[in-house]
Protein backbone atom coordinates (compact mmCIF):
# COMPACT_ATOMS: atom_id res chain seq x y z
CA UNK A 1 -104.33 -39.00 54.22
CA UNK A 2 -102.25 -41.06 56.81
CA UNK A 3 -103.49 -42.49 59.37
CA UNK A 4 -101.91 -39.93 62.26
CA UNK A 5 -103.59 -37.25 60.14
CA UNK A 6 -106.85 -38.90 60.30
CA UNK A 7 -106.17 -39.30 64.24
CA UNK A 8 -105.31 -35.66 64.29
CA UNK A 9 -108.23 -34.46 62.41
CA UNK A 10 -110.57 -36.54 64.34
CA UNK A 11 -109.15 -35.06 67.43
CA UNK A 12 -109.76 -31.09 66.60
CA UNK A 13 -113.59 -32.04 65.99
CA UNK A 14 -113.63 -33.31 69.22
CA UNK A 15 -111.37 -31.65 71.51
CA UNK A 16 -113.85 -29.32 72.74
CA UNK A 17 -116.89 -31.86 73.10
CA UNK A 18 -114.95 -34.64 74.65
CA UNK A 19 -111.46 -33.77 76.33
CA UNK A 20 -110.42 -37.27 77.24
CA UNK A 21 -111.20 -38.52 73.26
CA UNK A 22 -108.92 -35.90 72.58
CA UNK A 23 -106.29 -36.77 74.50
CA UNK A 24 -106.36 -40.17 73.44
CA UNK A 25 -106.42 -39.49 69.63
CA UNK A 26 -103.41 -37.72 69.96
CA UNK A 27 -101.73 -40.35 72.15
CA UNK A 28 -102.61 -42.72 69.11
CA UNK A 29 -101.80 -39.87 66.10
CA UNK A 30 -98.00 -39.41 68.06
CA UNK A 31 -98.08 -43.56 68.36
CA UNK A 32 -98.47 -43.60 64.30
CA UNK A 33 -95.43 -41.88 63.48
CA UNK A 34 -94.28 -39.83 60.49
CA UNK A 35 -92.51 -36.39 60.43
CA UNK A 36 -92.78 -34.61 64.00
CA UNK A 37 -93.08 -31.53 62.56
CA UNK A 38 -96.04 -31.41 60.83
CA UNK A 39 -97.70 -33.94 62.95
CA UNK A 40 -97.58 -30.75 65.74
CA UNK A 41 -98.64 -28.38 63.37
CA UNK A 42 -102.27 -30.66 63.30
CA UNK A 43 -101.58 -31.48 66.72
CA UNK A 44 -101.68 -27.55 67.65
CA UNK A 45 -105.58 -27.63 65.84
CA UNK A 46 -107.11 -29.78 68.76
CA UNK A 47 -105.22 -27.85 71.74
CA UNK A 48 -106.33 -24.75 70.47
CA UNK A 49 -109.83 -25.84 70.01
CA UNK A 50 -109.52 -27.59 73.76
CA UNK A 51 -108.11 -24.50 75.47
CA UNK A 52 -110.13 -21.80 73.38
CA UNK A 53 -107.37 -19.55 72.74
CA UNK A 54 -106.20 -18.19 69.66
CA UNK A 55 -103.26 -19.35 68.48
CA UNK A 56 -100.41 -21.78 69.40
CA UNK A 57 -96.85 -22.64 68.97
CA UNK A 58 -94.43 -25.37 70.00
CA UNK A 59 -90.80 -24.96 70.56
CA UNK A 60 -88.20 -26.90 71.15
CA UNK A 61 -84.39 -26.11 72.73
CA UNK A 62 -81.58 -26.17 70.43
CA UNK A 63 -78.94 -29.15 70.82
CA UNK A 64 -76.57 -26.42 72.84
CA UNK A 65 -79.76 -26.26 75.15
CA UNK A 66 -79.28 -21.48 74.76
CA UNK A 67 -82.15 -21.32 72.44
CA UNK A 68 -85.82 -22.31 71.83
CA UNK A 69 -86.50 -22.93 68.46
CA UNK A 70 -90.35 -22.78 66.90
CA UNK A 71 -91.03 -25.98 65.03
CA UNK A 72 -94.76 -25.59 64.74
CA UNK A 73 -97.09 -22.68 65.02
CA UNK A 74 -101.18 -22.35 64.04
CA UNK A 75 -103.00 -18.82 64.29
CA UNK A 76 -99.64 -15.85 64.81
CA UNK A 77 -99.57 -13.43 62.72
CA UNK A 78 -96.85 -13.00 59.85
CA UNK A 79 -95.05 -10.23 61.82
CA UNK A 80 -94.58 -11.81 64.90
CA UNK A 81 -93.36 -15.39 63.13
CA UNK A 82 -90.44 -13.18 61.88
CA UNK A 83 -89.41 -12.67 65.55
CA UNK A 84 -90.48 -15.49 67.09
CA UNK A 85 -88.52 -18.32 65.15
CA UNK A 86 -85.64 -18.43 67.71
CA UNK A 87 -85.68 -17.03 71.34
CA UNK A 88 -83.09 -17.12 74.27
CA UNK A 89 -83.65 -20.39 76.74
CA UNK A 90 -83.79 -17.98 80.04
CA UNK A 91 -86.67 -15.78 78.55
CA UNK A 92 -89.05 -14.81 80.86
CA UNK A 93 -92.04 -17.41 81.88
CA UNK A 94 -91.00 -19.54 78.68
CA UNK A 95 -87.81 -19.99 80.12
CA UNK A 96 -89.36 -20.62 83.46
CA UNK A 97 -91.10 -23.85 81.05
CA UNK A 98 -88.42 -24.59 79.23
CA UNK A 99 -86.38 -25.62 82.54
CA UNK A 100 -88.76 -26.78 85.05
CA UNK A 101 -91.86 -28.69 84.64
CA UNK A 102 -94.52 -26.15 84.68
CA UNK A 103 -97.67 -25.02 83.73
CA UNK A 104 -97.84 -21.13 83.82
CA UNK A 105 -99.26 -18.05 82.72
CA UNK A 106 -96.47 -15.46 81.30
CA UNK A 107 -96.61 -12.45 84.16
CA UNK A 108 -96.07 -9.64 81.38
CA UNK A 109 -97.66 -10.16 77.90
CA UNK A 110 -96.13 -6.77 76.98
CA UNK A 111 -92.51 -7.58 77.59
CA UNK A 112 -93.03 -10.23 74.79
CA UNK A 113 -93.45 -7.37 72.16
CA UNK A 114 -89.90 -6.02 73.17
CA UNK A 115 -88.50 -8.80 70.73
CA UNK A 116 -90.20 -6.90 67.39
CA UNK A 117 -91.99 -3.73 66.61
CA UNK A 118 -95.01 -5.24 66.15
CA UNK A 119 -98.35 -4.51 68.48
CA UNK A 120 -99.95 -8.12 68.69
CA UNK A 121 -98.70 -8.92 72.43
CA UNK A 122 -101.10 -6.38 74.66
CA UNK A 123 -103.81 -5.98 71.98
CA UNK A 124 -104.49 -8.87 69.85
CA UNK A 125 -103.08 -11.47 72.34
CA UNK A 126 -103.99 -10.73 75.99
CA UNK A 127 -102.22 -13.74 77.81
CA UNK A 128 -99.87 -16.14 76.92
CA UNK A 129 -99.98 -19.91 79.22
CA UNK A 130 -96.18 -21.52 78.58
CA UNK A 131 -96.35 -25.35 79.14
CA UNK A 132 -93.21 -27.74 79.68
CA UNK A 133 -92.50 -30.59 77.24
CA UNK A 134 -90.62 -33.08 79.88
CA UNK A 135 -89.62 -36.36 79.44
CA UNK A 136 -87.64 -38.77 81.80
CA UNK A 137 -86.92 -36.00 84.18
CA UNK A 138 -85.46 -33.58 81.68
CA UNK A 139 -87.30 -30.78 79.47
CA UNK A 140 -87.36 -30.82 75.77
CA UNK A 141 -89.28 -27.48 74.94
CA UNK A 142 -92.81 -25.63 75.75
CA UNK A 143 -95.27 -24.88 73.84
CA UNK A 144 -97.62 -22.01 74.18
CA UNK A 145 -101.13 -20.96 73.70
CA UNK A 146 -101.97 -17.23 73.11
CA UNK A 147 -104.91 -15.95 74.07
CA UNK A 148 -106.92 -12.85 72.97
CA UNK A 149 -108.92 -11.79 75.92
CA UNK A 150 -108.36 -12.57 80.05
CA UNK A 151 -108.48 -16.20 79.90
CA UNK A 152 -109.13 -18.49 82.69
CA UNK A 153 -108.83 -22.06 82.18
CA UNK A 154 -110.41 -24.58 84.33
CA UNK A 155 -108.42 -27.21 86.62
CA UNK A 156 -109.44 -30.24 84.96
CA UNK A 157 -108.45 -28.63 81.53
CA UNK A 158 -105.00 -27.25 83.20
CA UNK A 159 -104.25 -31.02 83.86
CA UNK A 160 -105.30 -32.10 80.47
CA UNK A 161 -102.95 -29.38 78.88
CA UNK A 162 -100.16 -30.71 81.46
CA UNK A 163 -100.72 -34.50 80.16
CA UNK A 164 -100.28 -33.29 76.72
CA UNK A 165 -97.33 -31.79 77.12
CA UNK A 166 -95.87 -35.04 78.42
CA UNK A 167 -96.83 -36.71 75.35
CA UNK A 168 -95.54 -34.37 73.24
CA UNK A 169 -92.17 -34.47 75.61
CA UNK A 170 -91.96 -38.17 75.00
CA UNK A 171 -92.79 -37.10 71.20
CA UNK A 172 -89.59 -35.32 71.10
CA UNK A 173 -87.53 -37.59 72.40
CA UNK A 174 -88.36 -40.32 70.42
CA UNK A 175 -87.77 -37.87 67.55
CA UNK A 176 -84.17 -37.37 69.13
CA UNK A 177 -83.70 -41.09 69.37
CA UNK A 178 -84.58 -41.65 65.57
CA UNK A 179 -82.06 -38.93 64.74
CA UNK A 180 -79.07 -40.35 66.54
CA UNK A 181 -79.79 -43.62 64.95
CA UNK A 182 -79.78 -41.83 61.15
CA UNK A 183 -76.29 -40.37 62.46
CA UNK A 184 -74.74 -43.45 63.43
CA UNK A 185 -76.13 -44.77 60.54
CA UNK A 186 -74.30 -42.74 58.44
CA UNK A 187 -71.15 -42.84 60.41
CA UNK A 188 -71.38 -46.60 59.99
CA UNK A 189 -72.13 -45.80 56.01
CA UNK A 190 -68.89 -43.58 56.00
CA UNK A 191 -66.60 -46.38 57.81
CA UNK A 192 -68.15 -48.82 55.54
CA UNK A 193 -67.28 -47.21 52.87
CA UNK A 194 -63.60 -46.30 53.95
CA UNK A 195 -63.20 -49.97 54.72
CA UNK A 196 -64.05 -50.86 51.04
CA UNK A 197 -61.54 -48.05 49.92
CA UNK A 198 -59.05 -49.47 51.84
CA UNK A 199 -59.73 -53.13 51.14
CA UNK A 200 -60.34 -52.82 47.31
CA UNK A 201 -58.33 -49.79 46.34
CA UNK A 202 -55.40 -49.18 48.54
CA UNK A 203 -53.29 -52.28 48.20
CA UNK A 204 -53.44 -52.37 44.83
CA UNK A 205 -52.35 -48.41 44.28
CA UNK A 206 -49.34 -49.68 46.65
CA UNK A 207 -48.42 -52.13 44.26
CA UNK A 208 -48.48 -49.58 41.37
CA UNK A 209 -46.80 -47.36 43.45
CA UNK A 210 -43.58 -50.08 43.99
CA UNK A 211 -43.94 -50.74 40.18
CA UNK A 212 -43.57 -47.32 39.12
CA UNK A 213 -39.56 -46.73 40.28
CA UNK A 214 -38.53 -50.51 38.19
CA UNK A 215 -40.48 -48.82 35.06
CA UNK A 216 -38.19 -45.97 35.08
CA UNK A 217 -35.24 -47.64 36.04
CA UNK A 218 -36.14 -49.98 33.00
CA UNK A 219 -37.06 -47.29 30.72
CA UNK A 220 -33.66 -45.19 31.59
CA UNK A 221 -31.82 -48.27 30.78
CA UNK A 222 -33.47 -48.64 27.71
CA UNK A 223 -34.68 -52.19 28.31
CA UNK A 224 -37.91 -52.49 26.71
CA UNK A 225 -38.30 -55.92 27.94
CA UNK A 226 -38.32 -55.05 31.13
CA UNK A 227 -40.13 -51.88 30.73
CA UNK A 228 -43.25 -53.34 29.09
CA UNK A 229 -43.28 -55.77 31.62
CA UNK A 230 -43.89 -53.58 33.99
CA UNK A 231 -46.01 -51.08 32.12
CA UNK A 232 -48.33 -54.32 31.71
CA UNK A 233 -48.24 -55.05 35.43
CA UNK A 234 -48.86 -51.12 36.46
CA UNK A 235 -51.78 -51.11 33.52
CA UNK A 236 -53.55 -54.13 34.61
CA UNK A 237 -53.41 -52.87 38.52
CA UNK A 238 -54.77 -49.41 37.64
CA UNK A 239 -57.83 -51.18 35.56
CA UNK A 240 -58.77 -53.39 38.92
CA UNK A 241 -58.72 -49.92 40.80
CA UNK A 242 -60.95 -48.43 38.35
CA UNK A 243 -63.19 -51.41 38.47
CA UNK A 244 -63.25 -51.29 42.50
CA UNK A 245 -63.89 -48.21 42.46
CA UNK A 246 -66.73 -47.92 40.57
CA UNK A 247 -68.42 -51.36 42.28
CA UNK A 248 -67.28 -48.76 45.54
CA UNK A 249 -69.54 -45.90 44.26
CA UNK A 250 -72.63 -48.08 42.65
CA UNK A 251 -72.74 -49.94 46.74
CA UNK A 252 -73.26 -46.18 47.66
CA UNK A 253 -75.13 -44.60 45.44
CA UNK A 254 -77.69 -47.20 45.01
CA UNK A 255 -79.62 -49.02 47.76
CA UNK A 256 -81.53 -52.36 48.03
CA UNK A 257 -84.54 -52.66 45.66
CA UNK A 258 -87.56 -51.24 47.78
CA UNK A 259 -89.43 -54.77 46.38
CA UNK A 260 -86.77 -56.90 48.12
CA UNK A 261 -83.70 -59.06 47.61
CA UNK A 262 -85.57 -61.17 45.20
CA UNK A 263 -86.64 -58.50 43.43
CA UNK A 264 -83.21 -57.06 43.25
CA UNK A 265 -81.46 -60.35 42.47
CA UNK A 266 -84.03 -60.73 39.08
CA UNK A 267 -83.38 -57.36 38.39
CA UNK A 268 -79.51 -58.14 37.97
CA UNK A 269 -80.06 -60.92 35.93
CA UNK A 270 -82.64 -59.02 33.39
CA UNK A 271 -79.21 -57.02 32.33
CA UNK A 272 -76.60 -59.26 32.87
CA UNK A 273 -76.25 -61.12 29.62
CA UNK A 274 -76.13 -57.46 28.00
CA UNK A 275 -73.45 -56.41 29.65
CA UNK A 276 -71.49 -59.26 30.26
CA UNK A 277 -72.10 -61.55 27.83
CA UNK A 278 -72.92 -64.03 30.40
CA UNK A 279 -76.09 -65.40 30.67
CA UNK A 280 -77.24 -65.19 34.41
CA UNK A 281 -80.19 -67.46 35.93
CA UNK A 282 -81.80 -67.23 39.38
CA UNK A 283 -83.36 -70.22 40.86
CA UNK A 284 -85.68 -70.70 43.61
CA UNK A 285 -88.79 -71.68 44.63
CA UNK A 286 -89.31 -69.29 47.76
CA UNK A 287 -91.47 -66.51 48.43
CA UNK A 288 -90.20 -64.94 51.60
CA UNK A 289 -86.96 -64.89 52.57
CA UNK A 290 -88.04 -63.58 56.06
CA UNK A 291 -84.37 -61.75 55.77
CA UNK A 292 -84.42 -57.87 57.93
CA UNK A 293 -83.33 -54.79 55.77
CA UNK A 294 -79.91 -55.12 56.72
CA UNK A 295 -79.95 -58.74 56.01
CA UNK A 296 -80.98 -58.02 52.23
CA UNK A 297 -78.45 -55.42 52.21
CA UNK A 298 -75.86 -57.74 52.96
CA UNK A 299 -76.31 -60.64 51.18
CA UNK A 300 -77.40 -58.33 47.89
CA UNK A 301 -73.55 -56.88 47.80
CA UNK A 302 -72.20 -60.58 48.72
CA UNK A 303 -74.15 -61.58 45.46
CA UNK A 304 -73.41 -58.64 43.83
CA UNK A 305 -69.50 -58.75 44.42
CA UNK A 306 -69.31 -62.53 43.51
CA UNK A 307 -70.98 -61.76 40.12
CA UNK A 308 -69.00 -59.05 39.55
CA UNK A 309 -66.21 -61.26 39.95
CA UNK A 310 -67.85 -63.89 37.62
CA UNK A 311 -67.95 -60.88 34.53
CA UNK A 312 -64.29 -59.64 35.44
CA UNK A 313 -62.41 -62.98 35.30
CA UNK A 314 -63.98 -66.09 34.49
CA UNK A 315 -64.62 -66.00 31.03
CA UNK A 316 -67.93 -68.06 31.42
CA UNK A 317 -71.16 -68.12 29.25
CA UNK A 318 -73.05 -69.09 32.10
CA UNK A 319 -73.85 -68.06 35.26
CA UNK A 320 -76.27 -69.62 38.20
CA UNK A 321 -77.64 -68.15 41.28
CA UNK A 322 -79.36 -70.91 43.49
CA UNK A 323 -81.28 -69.73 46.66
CA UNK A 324 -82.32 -72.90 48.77
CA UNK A 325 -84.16 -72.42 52.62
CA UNK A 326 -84.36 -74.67 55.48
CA UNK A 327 -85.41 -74.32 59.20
CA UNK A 328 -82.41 -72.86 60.08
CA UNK A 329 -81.12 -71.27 57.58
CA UNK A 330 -80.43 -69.62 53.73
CA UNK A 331 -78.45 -70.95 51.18
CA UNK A 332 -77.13 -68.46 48.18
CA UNK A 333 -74.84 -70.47 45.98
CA UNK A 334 -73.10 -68.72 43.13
CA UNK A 335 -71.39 -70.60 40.10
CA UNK A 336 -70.26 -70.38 36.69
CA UNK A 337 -68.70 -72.29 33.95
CA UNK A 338 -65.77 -70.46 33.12
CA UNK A 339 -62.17 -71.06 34.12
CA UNK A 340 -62.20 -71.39 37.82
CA UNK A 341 -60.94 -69.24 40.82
CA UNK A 342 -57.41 -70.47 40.67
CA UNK A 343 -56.82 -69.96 37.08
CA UNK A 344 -58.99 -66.51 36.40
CA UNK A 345 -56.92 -64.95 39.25
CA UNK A 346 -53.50 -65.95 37.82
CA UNK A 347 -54.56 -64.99 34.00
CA UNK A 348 -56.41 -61.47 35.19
CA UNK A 349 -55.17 -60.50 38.29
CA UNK A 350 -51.48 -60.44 39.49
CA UNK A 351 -52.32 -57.81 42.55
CA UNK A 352 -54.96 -60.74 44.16
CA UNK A 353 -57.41 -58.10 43.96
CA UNK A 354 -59.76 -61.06 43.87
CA UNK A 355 -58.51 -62.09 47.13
CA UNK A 356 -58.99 -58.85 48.72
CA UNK A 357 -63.16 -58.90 47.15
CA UNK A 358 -63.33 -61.99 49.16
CA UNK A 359 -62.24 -61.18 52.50
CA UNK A 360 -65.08 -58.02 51.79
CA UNK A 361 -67.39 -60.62 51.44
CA UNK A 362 -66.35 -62.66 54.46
CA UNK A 363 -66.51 -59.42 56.14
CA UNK A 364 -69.98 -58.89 55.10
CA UNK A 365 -70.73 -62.53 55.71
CA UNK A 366 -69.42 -62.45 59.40
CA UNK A 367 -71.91 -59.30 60.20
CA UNK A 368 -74.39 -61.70 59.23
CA UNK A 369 -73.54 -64.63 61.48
CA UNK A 370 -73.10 -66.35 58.37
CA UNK A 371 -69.99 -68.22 56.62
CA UNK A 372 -69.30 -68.32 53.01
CA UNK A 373 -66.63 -70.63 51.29
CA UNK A 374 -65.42 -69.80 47.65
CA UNK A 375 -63.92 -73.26 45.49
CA UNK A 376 -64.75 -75.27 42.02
CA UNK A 377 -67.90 -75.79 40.53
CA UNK A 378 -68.90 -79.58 39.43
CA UNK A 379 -68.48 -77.68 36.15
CA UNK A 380 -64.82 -76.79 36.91
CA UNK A 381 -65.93 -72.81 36.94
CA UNK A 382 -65.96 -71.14 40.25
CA UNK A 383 -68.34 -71.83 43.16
CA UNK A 384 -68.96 -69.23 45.89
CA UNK A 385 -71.49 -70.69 48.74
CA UNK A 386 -73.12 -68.10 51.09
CA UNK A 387 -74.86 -69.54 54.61
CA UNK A 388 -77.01 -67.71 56.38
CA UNK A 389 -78.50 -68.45 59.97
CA UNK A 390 -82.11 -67.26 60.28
CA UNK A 391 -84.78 -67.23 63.19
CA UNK A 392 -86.50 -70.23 63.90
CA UNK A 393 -90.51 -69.86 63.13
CA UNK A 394 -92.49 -70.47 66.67
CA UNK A 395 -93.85 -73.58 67.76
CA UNK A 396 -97.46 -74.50 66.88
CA UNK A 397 -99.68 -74.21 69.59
CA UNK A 398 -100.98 -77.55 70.86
């Protein structure tokens, strides 16, 4: 059980003893996050308890602001769910809630019934109470407790209902918050990606695509010098695209290592000999890295594309990755002992596709408010050297 669900169990045993404990738990329930939705379906437990009616339901207005949608429910019946799931913004009372801050009683229970064929409003549910959900001046929804005889509800517990609503208002917009930040996070996924495209995919098809008219020309005139020159250059090109493009899809199909950049960095090296041939180390002698999410994102595909570069074109045996930490910042340092930058880009790579992998890195390196410089190795193999900046730990106190 989670801890809101503990808060929100709590609170239905003692919504009707103590009103102000309620209230409270459910400040603290909303306060512990997880999914809105069936945090509100507990949530409608304790208010139904606290108000003694029947049955509840919380809805909440579409994006287009024309509809209420239900979201949670506890207590209707089966028949009336089937019509109640979406209703028009300007109906009745509830639409009364759902655009000014209310608290009020719907006038006619039995024009509620008009919506379905089914006898609950006027029999089984004698009055309905609609309550706003505002927040910062605006309103998000209602919610609504059905009763099943004349209810009267007390001042006090009229102003307790009213308070709740607010929270649940502020609730739902912190819900709406969290979902504009998933969709610019994957807008920023999807530019991300196209920017990869572009950078590791779409210079290189160019190229084939300016070979392609001197291979026929060569091939027409019947110079098979010429020709498999050119067939070699398209051939190599083509094999760096499908390379990219796979390291494209594994960045976006797979995601950091839940365990952390360490984690992920060993995890690398576990397989690398395998399928490289290249024996990979990690060395360090830290336990946090004290790096944010995006941080480890970052620097994982900056490791990632350097040793990807390391199994393409160096021709090494080995492989190092060093991770050193000061006050002020992270060092990742990245060698081999193969044939150097200079020379594995010449003998594998006549598009500089290798050039274009690091100015992604830089790229990557730059959201970081790092720097990273790429030259030899003591060993004459290739060197990449990754900086990153991190937050100063606070002062002691005296």
């Amino acid at each position: 059980m989670t801890l809101a669900q503990e808060h929100l169990h709590k609170t239905a045993r003692t919504a009707q003893l103590d009103p102000g404990v309620a209230v409270s738990s459910l400040a603290s329930a909303l306060a512990a996050g997880g999914e809105l939705e069936p945090l509100l379906e507990r949530f409608l437990t304790s208010i139904v308890a606290l108000a003694g009616a029947q049955a509840g339901a919380v809805r909440v207005l579409t994006d287009d602001g024309k509809y209420m949608r239900l979201v949670a429910q506890l207590g209707l019946p089966a028949q009336v769910l089937s019509t109640e799931r979406l209703m028009q913004r300007d109906c009745g009372m509830c639409g009364v809630a759902a655009s000014t801050d209310v608290l009020a009683w719907v006038d006619d229970v039995k024009s509620c019934a008009r919506h379905g064929q089914d006898a609950y409003f006027g029999l089984q549910c004698q009055r309905v109470l609609a309550i706003s959900l505002p927040h910062g001046g605006e309103v998000l929804g209602i919610y609504n407790l059905f009763f099943a005889t004349d209810a009267v509800i007390e001042l006090h517990t009229q102003a307790i209902l009213r308070l709740i609503g607010q929270l649940l208002g502020l609730a739902l917009h912190n819900a709406r918050i969290e979902r504009e930040r998933l969709r610019l996070t994957v807008m920023k996924e999807r530019q991300e990606m196209v920017n990869e495209v572009h950078d590791a995919i779409a210079q290189t098809l160019a190229y084939v695509k300016m070979r392609l008219p001197l291979l026929n020309e060569s091939m027409l005139a019947h110079d098979d010098a010429r020709s498999l020159k050119y067939f070699s250059d398209v051939k190599k090109a083509v094999g760096e695209v499908h390379d990219n493009l796979r390291e494209v899809m594994t960045y976006f199909r797979t995601r950091m290592d839940p365990m952390g950049l360490l984690h992920a960095l060993h995890g690398i090296a576990n397989g690398f000999l395998d399928r490289t041939g290249i024996e990979l180390e990690i060395c360090h002698s830290i336990q946090h890295l004290d790096l944010s999410d995006e941080q480890e994102v970052q620097v994982f595909h900056i490791v990632q594309e350097a040793l990807a570069n390391i199994a393409k074109h160096s021709m090494a045996t080995h492989a190092l990755v060093a991770i050193d930490k000061t006050l002020e910042c992270l060092e990742f340092v990245i060698e081999d002992d193969g044939l150097g930058f200079a020379q594995a880009s010449a003998a594998a790579n006549p598009v500089g596709a290798a050039h274009l992998g690091l100015e992604i890195m830089q790229g990557r390196a730059q959201r970081l408010g790092g720097t990273i410089e790429m030259g030899r190795s003591e060993g004459g193999g290739t060197r990449v050297r990754l900086v990153v900046p991190v937050s100063a730990p606070p002062a002691p106190v005296p």
